[in-house]
N, C-alpha and C. Protein backbone atom coordinates (compact mmCIF):
# COMPACT_ATOMS: atom_id res chain seq x y z
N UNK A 1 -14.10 4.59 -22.14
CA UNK A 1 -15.04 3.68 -21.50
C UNK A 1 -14.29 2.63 -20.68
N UNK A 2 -13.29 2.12 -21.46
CA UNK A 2 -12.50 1.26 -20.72
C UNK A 2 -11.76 1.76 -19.17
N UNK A 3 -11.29 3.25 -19.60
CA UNK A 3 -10.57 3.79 -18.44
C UNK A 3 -11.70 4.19 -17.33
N UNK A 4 -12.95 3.96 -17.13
CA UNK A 4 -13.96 4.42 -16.27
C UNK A 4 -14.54 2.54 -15.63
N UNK A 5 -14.30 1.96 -16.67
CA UNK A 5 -14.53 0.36 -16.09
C UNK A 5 -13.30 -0.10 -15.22
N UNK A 6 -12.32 0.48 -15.53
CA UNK A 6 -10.93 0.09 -14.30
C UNK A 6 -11.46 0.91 -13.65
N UNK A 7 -11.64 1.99 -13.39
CA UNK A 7 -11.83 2.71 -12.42
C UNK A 7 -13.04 2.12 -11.11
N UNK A 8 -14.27 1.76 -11.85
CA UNK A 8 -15.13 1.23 -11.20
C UNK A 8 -14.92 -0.08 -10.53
N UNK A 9 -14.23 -0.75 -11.31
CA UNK A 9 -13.39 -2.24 -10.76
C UNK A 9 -12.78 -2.05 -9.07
N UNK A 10 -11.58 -0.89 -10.00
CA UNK A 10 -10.77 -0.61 -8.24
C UNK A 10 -11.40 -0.11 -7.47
N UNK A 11 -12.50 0.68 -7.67
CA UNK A 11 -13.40 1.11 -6.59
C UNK A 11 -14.25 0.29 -6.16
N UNK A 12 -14.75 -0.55 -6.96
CA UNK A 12 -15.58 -1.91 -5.90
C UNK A 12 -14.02 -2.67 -4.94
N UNK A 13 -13.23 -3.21 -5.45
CA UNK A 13 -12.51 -3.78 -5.39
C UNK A 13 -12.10 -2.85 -3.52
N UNK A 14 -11.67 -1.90 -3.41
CA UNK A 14 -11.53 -0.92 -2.55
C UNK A 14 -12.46 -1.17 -1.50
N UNK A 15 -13.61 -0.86 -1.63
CA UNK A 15 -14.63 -1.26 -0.91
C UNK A 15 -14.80 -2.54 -0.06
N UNK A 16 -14.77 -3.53 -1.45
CA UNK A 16 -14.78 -4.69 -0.83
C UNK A 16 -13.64 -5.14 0.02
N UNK A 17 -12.74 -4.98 0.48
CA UNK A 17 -11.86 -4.87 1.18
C UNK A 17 -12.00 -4.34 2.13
N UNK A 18 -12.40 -2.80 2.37
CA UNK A 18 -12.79 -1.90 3.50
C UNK A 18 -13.79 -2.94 3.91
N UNK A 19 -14.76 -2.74 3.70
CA UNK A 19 -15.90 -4.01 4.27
C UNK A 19 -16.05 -5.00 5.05
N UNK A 20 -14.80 -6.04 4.43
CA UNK A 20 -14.50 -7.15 4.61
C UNK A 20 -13.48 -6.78 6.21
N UNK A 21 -12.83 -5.86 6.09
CA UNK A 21 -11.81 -5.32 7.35
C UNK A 21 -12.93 -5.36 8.75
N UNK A 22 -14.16 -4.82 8.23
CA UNK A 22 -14.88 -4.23 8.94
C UNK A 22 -15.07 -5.13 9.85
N UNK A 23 -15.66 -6.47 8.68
CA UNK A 23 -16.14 -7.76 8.88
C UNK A 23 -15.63 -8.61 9.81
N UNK A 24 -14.78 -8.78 10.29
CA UNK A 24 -13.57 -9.98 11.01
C UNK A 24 -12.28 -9.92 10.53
N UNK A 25 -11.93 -8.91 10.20
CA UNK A 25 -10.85 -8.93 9.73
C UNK A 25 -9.94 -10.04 9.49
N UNK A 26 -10.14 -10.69 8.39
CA UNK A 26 -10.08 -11.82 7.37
C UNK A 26 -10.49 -12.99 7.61
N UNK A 27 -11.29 -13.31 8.34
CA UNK A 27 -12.11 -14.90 8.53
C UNK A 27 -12.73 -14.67 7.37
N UNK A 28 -12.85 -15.72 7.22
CA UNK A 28 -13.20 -16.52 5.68
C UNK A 28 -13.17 -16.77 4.41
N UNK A 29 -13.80 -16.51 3.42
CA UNK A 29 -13.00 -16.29 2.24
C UNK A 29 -13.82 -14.77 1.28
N UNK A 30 -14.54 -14.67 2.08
CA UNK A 30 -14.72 -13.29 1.10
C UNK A 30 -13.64 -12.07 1.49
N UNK A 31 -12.89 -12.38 2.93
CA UNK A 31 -11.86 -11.19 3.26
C UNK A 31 -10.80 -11.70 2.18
N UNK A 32 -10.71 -12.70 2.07
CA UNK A 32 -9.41 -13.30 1.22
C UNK A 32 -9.68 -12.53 -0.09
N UNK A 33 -11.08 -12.61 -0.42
CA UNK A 33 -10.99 -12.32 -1.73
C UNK A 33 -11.10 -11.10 -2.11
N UNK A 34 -11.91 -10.16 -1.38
CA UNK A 34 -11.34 -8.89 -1.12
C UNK A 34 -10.25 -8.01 -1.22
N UNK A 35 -9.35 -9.00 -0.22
CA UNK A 35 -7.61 -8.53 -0.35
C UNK A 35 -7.13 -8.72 -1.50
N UNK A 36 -7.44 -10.11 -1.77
CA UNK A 36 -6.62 -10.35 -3.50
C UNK A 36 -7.13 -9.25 -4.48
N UNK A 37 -8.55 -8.99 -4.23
CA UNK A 37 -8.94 -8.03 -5.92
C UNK A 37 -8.31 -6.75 -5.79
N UNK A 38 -7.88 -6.14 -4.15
CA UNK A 38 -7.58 -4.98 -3.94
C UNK A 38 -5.86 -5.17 -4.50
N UNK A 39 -5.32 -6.38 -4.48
CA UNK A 39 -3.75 -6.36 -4.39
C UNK A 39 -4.26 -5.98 -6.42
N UNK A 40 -4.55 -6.60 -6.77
CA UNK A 40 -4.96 -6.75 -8.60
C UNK A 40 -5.50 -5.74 -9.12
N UNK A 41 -6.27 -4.65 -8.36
CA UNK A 41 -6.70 -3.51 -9.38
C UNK A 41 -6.17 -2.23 -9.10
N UNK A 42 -5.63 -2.07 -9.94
CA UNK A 42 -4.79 -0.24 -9.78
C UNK A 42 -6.00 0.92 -9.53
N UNK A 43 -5.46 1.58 -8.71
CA UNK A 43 -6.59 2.80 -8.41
C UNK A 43 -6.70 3.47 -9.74
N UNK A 44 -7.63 4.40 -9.69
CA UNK A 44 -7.47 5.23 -10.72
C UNK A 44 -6.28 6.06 -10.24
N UNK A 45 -6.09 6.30 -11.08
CA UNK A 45 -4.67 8.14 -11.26
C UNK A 45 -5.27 9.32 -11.10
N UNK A 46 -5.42 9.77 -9.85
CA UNK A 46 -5.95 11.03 -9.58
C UNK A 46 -4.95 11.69 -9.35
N UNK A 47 -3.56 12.25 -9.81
CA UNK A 47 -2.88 12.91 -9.23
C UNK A 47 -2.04 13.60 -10.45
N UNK A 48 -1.10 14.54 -10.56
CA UNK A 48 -0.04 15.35 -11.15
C UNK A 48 1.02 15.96 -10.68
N UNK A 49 1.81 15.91 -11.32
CA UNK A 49 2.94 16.68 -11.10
C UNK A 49 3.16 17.66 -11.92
N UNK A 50 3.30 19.23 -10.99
CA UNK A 50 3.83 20.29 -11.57
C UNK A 50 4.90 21.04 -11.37
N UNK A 51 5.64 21.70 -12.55
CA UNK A 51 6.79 21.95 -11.87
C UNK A 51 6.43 23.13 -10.82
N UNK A 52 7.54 23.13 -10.47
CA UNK A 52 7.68 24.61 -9.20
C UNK A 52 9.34 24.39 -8.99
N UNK A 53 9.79 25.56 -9.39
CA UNK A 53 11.40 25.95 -8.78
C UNK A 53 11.89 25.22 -8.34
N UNK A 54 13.06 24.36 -8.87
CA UNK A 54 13.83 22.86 -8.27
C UNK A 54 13.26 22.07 -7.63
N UNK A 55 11.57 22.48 -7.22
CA UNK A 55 11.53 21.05 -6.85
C UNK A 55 10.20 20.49 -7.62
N UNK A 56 9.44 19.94 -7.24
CA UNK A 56 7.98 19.00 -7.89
C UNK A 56 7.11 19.15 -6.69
N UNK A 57 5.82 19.77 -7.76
CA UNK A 57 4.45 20.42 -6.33
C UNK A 57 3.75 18.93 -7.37
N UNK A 58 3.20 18.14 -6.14
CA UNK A 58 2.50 17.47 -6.25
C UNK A 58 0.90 17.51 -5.60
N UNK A 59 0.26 17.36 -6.96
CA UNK A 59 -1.52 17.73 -7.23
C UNK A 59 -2.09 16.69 -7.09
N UNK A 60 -3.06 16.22 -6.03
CA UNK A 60 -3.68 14.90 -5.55
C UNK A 60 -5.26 15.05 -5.44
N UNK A 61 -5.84 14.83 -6.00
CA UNK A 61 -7.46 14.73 -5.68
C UNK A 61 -8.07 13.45 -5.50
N UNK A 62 -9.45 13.55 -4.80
CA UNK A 62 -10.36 12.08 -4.52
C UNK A 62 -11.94 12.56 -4.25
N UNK A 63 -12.63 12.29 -3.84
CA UNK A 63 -13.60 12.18 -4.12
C UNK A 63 -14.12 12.77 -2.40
N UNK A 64 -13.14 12.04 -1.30
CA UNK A 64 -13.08 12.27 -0.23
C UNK A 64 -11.96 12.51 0.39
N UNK A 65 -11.00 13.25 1.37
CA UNK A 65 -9.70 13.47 2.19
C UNK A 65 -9.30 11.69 2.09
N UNK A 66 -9.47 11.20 2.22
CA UNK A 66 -8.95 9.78 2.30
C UNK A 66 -8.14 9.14 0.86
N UNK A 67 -9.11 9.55 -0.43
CA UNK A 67 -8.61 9.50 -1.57
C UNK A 67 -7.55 10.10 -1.45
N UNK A 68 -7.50 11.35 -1.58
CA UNK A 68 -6.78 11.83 -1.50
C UNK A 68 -5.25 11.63 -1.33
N UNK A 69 -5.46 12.01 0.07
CA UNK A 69 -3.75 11.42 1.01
C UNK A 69 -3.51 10.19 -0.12
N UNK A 70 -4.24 9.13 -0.18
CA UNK A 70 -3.59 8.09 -1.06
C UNK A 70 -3.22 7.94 -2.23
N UNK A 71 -3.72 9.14 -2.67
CA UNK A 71 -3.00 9.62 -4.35
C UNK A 71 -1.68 10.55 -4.10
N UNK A 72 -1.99 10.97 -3.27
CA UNK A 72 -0.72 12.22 -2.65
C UNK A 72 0.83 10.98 -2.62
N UNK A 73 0.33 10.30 -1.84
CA UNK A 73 1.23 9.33 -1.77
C UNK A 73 1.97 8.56 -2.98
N UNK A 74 0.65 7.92 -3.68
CA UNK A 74 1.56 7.56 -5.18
C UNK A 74 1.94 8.36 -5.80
N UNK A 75 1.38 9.20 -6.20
CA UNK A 75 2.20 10.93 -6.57
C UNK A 75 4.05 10.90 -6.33
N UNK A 76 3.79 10.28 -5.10
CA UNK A 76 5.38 10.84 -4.88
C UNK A 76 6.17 9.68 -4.82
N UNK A 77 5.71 8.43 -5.04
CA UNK A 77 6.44 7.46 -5.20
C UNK A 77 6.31 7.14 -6.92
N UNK A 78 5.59 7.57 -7.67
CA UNK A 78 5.87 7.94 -9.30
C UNK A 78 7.13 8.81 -9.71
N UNK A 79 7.55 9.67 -8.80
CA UNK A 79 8.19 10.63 -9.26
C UNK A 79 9.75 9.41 -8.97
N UNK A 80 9.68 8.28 -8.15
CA UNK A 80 10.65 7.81 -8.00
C UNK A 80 11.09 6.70 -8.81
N UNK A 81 9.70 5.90 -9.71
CA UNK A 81 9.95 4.81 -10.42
C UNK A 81 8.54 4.91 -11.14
N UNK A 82 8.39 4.13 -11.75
CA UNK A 82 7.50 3.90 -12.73
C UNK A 82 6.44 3.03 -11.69
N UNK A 83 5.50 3.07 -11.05
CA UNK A 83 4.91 2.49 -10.18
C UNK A 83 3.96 1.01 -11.27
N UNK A 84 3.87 0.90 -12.40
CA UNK A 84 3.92 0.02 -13.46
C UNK A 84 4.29 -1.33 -12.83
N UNK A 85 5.80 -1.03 -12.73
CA UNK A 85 6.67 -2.19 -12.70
C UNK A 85 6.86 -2.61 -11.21
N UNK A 86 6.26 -1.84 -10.47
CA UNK A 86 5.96 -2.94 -9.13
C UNK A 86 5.07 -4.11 -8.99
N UNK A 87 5.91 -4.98 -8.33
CA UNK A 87 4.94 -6.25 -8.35
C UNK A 87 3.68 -5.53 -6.53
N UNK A 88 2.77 -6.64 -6.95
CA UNK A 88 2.08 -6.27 -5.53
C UNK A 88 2.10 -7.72 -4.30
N UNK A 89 3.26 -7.91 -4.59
CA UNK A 89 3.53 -9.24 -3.77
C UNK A 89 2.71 -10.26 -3.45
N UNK A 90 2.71 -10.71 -4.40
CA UNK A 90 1.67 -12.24 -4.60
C UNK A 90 2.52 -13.25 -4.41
N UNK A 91 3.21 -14.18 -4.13
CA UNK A 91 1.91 -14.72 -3.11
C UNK A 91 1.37 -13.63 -2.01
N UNK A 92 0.29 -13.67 -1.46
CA UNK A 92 -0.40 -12.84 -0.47
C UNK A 92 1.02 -12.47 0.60
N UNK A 93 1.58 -11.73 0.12
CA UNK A 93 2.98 -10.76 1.70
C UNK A 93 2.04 -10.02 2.47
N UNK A 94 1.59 -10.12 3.71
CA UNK A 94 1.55 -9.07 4.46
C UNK A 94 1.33 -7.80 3.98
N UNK A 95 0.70 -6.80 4.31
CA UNK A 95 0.40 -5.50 3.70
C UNK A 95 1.53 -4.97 4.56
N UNK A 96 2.25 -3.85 3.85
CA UNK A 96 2.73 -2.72 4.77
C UNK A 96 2.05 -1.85 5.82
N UNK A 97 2.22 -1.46 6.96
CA UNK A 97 0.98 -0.64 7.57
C UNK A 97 2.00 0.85 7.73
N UNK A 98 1.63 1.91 7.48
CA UNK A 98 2.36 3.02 7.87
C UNK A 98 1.39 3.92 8.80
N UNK A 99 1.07 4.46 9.94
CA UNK A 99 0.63 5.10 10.78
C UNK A 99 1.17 6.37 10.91
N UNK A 100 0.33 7.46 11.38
CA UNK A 100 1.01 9.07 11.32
C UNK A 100 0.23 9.56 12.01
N UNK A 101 0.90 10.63 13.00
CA UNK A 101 -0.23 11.39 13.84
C UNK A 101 0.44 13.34 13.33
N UNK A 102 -0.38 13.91 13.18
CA UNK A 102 -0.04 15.64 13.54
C UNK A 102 -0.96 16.19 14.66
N UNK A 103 -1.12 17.29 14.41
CA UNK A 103 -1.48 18.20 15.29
C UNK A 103 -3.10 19.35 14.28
N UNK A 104 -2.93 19.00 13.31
CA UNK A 104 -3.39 19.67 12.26
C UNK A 104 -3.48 19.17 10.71
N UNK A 105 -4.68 19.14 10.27
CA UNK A 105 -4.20 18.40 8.84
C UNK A 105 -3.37 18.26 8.06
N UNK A 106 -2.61 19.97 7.81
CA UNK A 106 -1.84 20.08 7.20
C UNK A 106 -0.45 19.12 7.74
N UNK A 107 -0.15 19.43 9.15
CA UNK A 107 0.95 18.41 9.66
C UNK A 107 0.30 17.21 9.83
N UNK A 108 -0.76 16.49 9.85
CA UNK A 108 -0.88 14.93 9.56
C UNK A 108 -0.42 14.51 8.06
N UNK A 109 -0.98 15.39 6.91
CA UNK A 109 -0.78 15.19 5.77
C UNK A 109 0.66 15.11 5.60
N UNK A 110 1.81 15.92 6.18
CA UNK A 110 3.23 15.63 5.99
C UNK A 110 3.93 14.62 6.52
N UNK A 111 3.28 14.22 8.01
CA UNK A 111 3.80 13.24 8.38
C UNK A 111 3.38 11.98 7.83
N UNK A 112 2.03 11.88 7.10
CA UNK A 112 1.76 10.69 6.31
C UNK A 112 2.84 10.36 5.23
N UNK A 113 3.17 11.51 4.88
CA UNK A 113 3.86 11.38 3.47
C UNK A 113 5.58 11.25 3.80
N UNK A 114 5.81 11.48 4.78
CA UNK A 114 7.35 11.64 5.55
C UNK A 114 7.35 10.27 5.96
N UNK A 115 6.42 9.60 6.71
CA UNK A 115 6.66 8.54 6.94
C UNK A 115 6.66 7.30 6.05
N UNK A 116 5.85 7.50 4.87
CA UNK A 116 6.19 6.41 3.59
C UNK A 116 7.50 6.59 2.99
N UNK A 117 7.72 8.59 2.73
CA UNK A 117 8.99 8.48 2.34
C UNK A 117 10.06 7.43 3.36
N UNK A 118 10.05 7.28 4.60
CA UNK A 118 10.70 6.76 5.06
C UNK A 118 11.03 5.37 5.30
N UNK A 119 9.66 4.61 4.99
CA UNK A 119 9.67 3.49 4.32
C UNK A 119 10.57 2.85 3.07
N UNK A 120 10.82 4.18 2.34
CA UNK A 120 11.31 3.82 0.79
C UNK A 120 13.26 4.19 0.95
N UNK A 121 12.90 5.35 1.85
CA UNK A 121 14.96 5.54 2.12
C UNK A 121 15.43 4.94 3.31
N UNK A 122 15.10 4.99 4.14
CA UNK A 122 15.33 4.09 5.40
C UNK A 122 14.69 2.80 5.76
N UNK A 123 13.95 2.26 5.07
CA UNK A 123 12.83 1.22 5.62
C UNK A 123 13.49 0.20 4.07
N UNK A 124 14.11 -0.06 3.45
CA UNK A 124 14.65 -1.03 2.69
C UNK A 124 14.20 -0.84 1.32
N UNK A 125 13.71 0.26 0.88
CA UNK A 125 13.49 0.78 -0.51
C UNK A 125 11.90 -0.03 -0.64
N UNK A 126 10.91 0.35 0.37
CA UNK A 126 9.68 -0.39 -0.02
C UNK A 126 9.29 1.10 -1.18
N UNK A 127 8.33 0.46 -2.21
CA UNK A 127 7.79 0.85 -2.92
C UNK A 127 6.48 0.50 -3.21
N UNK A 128 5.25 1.07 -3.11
CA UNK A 128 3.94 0.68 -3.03
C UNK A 128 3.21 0.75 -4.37
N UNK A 129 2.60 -0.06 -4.89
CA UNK A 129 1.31 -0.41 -6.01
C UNK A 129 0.34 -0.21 -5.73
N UNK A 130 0.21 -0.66 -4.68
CA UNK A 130 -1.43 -0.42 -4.21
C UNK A 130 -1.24 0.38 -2.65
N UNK A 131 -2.07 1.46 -2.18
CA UNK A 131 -2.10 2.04 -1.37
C UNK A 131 -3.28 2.43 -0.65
N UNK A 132 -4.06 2.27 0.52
CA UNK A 132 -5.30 2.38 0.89
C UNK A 132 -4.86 3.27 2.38
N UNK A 133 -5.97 4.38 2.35
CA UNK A 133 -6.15 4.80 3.66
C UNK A 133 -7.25 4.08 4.70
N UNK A 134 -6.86 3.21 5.83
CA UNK A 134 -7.81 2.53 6.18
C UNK A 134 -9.06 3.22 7.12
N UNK A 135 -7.98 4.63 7.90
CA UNK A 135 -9.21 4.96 8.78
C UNK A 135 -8.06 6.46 8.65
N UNK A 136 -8.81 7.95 8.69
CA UNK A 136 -8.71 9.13 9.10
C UNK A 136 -9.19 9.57 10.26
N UNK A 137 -8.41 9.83 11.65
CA UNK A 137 -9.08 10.45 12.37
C UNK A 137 -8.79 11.89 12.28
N UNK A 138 -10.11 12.78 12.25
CA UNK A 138 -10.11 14.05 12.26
C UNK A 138 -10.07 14.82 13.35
N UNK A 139 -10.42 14.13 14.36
CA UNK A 139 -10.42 14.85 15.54
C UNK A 139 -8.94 14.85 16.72
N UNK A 140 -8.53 13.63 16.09
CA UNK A 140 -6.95 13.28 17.30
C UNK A 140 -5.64 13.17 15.93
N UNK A 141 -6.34 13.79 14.76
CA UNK A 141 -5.60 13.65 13.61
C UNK A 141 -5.09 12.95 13.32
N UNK A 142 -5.30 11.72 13.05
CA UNK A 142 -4.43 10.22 13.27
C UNK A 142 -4.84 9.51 11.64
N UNK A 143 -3.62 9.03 11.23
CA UNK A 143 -3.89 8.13 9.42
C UNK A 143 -3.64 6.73 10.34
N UNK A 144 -3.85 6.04 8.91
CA UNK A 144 -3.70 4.21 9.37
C UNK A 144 -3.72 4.05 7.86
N UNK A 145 -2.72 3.92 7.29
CA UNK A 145 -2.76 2.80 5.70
C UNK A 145 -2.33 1.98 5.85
N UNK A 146 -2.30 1.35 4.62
CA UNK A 146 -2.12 0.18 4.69
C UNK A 146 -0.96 -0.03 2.81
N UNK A 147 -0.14 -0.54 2.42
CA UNK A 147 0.45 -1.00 1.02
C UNK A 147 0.61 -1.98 0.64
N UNK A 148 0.35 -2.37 -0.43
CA UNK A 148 0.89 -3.79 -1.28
C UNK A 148 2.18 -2.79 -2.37
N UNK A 149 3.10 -3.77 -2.05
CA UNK A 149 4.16 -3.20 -3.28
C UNK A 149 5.55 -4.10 -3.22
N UNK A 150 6.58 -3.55 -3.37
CA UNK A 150 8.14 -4.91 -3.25
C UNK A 150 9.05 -3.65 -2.97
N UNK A 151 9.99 -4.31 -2.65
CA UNK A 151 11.40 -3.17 -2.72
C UNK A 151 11.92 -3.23 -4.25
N UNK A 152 12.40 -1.69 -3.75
CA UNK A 152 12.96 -1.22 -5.11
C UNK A 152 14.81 -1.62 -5.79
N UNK A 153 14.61 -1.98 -6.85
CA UNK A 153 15.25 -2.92 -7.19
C UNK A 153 15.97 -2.66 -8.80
N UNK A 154 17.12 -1.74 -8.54
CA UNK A 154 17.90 -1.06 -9.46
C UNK A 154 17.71 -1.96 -10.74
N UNK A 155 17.26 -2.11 -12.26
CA UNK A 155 17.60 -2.55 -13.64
C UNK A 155 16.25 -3.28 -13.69
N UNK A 156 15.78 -3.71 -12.51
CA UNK A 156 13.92 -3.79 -12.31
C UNK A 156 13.18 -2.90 -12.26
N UNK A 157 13.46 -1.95 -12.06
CA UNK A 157 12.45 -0.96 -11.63
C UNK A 157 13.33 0.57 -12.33
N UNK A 158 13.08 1.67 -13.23
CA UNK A 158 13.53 2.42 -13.67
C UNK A 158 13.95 3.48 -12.69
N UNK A 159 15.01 3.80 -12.25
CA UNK A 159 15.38 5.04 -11.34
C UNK A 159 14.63 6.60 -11.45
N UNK A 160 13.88 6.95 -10.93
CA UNK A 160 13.06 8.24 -11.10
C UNK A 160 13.73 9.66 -10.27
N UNK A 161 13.07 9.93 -9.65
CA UNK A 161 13.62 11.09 -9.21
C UNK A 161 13.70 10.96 -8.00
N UNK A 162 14.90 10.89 -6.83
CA UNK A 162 14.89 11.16 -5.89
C UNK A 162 14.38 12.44 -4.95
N UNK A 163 13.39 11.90 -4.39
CA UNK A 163 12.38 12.91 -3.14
C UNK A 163 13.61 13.36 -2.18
N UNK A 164 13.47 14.13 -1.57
CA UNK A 164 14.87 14.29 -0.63
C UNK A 164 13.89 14.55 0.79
N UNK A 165 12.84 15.36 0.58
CA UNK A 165 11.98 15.68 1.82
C UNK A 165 10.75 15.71 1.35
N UNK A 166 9.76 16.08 2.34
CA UNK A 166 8.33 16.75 1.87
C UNK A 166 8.57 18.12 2.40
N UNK A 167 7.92 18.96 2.21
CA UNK A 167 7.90 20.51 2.81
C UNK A 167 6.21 20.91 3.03
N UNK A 168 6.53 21.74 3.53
CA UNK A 168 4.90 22.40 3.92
C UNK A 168 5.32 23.56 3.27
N UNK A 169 6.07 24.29 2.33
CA UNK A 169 6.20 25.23 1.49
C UNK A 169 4.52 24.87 0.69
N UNK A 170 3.96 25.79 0.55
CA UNK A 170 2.50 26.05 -0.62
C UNK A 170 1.57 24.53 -0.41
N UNK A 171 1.98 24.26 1.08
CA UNK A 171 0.60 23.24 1.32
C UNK A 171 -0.34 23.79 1.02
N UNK A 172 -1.22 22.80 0.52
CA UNK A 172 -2.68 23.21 1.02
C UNK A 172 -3.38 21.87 0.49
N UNK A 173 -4.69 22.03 1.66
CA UNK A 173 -5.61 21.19 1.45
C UNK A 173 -7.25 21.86 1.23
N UNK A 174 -7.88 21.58 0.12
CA UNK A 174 -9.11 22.10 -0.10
C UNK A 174 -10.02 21.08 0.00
N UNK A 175 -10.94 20.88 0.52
CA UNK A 175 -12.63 20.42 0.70
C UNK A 175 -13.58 20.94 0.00
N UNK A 176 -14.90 20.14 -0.75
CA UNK A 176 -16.12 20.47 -1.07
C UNK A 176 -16.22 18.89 -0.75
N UNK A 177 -18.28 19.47 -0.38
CA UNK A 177 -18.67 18.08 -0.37
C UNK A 177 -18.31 17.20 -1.28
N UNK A 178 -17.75 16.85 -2.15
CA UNK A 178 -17.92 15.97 -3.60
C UNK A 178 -16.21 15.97 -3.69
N UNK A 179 -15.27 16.89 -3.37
CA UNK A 179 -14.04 16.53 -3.71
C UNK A 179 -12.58 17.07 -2.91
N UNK A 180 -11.67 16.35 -2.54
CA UNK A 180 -10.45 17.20 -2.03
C UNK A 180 -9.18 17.13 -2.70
N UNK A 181 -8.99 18.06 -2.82
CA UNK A 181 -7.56 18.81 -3.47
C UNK A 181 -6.69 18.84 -2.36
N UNK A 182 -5.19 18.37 -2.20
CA UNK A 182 -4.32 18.25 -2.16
C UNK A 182 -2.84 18.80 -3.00
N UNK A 183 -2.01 19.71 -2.23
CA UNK A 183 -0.92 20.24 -2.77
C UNK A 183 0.05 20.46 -2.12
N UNK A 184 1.12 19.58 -2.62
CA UNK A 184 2.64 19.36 -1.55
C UNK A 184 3.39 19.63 -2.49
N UNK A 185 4.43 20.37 -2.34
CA UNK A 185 6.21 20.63 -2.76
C UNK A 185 6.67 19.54 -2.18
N UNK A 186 7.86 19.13 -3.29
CA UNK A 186 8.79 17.71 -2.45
C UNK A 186 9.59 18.66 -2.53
N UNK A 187 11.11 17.92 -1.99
CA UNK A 187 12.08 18.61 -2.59
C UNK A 187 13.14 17.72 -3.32
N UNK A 188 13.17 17.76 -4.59
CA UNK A 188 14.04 16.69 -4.87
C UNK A 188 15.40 17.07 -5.45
């Protein structure tokens, strides 16, 4: 019961944020407060890791393609640290924004995930807590997220498994009205 009341929390919490974006993007104080509940409530955990042959196939579901990608994402920054022990940078830091374009879902979905990886090995070891997809375009295939999280920070943060790439080895992305499945090989 408890684990379905966080859940409902971060999903208002989610919302109210999307909303508030919609709104003026942060005039006044309900965007403020928005942002803060979104930096404070952990999504639910829609995601797994299974093995597959040296490397880790990561299993992401949501409710909609948007969930999704954003579980796909913590998915693979779990496999690197305990996503627990990230702070979500309070005082209010700036959100991270990461942007990605493909040609095809399947290549938007890699470059979403190539480009956070790249955030975390080339971009100063950011590591994300909170992660939101702000807008999917389906038609010019285009992401827009957004992260709250800190850099990663050796005897702070537990060393996990180094990602080395993403691959499109046994992509796939599945749709029903009600839910999408997500499935990426890293290679670590």
């Amino acid at each position: 019961a408890s684990e379905e009341a966080s859940e409902e929390a971060a999903e208002e919490a989610a919302q109210e944020a999307a909303s508030a974006e919609g709104e003026g993007g942060g005039e006044g104080d309900g965007a403020a407060e928005a942002e803060q509940a979104w930096r404070l409530a952990d999504a639910p955990c829609t995601w797994e890791h299974l093995d597959h042959t040296a490397d880790v196939q990561l299993h992401a579901w949501g409710t909609r393609l948007e969930e999704a990608f954003e579980q796909c994402a913590l998915a693979m920054f779990a496999l690197m640290t305990e996503l627990e022990t990230v702070g979500v940078g309070l005082p209010a830091a700036p959100p991270v924004e990461v942007c990605a374009q493909g040609h095809d879902l399947h290549s938007l979905l890699f470059q979403f995930l190539d480009e956070w990886l790249f955030r975390f090995t080339g971009g100063g070891g950011f590591v994300p807590r909170r992660l939101r997809v702000v807008s999917l375009d389906r038609a010019a295939f285009r992401v827009r997220s957004l992260a709250v999280g800190e850099c990663f920070e050796l005897g702070r943060h537990p060393q996990g498994t180094e990602v080395k790439a993403i691959t499109y080895s046994a992509m796939r992305i599945t749709e029903t009205p009600t839910r999408a499945d997500l499935l990426v090989i890293v290679d670590i």
